[in-house]
C-alpha atoms as a PDB file:
ATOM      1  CA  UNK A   1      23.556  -8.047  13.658  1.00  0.00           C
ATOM      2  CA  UNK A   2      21.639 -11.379  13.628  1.00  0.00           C
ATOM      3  CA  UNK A   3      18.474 -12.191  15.746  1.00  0.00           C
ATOM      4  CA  UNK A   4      19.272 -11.257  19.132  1.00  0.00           C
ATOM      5  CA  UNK A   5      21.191  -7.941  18.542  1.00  0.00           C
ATOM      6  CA  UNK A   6      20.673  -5.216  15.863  1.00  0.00           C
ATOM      7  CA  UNK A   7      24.003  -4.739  13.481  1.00  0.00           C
ATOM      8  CA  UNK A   8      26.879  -1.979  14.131  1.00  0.00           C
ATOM      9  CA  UNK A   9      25.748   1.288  12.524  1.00  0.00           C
ATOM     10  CA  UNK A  10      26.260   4.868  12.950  1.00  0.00           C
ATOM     11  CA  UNK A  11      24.135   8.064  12.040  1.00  0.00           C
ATOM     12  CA  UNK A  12      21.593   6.283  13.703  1.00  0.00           C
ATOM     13  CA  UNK A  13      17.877   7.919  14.749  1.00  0.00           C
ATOM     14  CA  UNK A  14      18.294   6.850  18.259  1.00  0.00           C
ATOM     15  CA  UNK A  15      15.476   7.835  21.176  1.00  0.00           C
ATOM     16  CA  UNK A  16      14.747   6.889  24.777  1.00  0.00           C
ATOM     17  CA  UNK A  17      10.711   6.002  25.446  1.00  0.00           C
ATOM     18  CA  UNK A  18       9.357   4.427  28.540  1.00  0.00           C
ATOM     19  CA  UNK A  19      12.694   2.702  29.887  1.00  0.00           C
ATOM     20  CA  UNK A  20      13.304   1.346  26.439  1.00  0.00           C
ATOM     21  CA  UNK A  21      15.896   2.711  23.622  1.00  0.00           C
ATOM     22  CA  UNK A  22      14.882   2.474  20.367  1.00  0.00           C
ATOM     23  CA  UNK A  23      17.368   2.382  17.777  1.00  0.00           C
ATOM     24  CA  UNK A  24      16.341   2.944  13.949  1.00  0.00           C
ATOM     25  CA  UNK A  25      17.876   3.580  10.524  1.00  0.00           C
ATOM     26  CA  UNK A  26      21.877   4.615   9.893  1.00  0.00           C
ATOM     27  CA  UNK A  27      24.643   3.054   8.336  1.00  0.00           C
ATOM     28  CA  UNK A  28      27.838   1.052   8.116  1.00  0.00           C
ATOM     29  CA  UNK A  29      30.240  -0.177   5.822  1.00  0.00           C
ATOM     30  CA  UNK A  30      30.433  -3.858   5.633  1.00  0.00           C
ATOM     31  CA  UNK A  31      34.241  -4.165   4.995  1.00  0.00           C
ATOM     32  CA  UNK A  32      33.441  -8.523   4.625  1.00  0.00           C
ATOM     33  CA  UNK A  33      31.894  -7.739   1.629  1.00  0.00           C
ATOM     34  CA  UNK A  34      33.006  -4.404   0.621  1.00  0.00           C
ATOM     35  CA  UNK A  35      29.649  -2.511   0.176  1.00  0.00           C
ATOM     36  CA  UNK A  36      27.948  -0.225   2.484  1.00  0.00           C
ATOM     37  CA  UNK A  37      25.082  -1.432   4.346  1.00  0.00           C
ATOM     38  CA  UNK A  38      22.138   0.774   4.408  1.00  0.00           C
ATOM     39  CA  UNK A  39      20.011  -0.244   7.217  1.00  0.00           C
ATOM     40  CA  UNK A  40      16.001   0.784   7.748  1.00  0.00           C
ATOM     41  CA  UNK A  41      15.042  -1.703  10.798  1.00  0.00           C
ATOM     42  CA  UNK A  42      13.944  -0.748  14.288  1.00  0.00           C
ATOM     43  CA  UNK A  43      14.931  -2.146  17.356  1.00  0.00           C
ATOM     44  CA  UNK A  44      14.192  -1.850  21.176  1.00  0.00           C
ATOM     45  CA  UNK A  45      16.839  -1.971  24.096  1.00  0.00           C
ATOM     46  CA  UNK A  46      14.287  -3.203  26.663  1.00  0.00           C
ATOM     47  CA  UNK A  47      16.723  -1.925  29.628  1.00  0.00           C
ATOM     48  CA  UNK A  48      14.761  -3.610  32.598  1.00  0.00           C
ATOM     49  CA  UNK A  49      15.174  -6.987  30.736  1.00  0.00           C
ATOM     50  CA  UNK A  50      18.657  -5.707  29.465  1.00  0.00           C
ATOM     51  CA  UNK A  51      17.378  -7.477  26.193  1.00  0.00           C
ATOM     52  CA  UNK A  52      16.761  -6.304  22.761  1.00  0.00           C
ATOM     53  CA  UNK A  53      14.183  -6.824  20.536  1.00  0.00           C
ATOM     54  CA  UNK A  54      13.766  -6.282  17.042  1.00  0.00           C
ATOM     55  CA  UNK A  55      10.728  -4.446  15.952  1.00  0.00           C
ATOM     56  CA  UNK A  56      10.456  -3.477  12.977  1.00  0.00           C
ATOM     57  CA  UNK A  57      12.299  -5.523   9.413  1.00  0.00           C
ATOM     58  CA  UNK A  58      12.939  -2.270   7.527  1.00  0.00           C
ATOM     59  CA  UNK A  59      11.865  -0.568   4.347  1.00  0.00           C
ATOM     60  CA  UNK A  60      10.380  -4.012   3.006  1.00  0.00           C
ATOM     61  CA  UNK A  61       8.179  -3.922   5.241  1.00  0.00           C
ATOM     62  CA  UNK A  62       6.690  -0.110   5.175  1.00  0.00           C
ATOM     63  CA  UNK A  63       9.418   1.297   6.844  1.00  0.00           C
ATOM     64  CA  UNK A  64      11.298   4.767   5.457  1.00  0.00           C
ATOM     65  CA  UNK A  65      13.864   4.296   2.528  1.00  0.00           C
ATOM     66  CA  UNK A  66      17.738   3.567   4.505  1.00  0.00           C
ATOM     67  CA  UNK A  67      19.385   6.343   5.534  1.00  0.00           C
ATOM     68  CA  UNK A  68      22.264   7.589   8.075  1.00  0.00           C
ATOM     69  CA  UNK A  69      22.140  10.985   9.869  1.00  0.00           C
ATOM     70  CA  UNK A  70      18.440  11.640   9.920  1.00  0.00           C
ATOM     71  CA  UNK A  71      17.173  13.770  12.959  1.00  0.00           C
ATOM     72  CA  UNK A  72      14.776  11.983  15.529  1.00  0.00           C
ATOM     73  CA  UNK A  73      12.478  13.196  18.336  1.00  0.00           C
ATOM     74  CA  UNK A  74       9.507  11.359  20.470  1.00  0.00           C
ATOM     75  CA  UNK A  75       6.120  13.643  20.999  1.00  0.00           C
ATOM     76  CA  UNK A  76       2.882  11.686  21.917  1.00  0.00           C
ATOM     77  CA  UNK A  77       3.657   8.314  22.055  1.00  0.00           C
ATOM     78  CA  UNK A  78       5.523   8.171  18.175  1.00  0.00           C
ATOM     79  CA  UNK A  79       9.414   8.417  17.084  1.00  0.00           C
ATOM     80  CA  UNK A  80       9.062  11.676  14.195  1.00  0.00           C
ATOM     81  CA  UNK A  81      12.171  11.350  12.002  1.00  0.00           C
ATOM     82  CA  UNK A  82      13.175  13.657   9.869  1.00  0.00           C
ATOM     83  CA  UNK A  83      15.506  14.329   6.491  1.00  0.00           C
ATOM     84  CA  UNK A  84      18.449  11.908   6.449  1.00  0.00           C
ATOM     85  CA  UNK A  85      21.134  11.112   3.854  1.00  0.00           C
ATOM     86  CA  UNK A  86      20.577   7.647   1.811  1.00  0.00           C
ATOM     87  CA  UNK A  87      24.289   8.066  -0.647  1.00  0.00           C
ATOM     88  CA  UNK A  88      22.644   7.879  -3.588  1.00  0.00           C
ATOM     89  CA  UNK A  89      22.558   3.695  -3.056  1.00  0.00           C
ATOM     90  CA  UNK A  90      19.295   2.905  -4.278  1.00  0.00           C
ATOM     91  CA  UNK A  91      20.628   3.851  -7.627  1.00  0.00           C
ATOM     92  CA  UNK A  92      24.244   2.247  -6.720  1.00  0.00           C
ATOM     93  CA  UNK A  93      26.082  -0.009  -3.918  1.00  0.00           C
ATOM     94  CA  UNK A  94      29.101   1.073  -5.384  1.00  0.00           C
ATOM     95  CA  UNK A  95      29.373   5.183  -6.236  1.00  0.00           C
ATOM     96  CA  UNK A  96      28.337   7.290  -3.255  1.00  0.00           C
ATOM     97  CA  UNK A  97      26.280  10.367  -4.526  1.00  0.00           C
ATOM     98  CA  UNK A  98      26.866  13.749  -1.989  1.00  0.00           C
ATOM     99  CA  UNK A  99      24.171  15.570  -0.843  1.00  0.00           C
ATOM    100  CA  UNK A 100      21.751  13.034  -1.868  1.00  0.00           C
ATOM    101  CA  UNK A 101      19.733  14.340   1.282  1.00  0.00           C
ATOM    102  CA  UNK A 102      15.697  14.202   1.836  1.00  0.00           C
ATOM    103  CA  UNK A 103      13.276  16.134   3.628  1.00  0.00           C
ATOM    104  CA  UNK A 104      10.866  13.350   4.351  1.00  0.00           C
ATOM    105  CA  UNK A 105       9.220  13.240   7.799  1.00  0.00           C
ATOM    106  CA  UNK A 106       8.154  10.169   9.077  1.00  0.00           C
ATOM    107  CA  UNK A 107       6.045   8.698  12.227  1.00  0.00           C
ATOM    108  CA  UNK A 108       7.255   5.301  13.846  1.00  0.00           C
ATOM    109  CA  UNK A 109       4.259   4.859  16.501  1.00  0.00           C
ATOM    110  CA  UNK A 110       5.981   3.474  19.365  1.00  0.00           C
ATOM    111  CA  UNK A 111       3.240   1.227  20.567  1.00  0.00           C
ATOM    112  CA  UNK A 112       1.901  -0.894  16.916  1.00  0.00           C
ATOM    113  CA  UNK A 113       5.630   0.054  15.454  1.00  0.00           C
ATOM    114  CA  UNK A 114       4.467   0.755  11.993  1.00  0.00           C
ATOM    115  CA  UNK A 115       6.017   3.355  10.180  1.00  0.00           C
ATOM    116  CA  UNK A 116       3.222   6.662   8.269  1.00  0.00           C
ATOM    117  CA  UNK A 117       4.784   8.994   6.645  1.00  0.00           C
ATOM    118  CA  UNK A 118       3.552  12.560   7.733  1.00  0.00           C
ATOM    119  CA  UNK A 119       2.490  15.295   5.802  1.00  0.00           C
ATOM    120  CA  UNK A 120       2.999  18.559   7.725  1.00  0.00           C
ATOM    121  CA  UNK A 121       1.258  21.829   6.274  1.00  0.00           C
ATOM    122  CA  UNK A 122       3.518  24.756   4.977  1.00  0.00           C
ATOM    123  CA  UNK A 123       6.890  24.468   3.785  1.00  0.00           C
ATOM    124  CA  UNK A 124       9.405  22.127   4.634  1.00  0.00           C
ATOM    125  CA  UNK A 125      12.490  23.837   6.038  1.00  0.00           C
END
């Protein structure tokens, strides 16, 4: 990606809300430099402009750890995302870890675009 255009990833948390897209999270593997690249930034497809935006710099900057294949859903004006996979790569680039899943759940309010994490009450599934 650079400035105008979010990178290629896949596993994505992907969601449409009020003619935009928004496009957070997943992964790719960056065969230039031969190491994944775990990606935690947010973007917005504004599709009447048929620009995007980005919104958010990633986990830096109070957004979720990386991950790929984390479940996403909008309810009252926030993107919830939930669980994901990060590889194991905050402990190394190089040696993916299976099953190195989380149950986190996470709010990405879709008006500010800063990232809460959410406790819910009972037991995670």
């Amino acid at each position: 990606g650079n400035s105008a255009h979010p990178s290629v990833r896949y596993s994505a948390c992907v969601v449409w809300h009020e003619g935009r897209i928004v496009v957070t999270h997943g992964y790719f593997y960056n065969h230039d430099i031969r190491q994944p690249a775990w990606l935690s930034d947010a973007w917005v497809f504004e599709v009447s402009r048929g620009a995007w935006r980005q919104v958010h710099r990633g986990e830096r900057h109070g957004a979720p750890s990386a991950r790929y294949s984390a479940s996403a859903v909008v309810f009252d004006g926030g993107l919830y995302m939930y669980g994901g996979d990060d590889g194991g790569h905050k402990h190394s680039l190089h040696n993916y870890v299976f099953k190195a899943w989380n149950s986190e759940l996470w709010r990405l309010d879709l008006s500010s675009f800063t990232w809460s994490s959410v406790t819910p009450a009972g037991r995670a599934p």
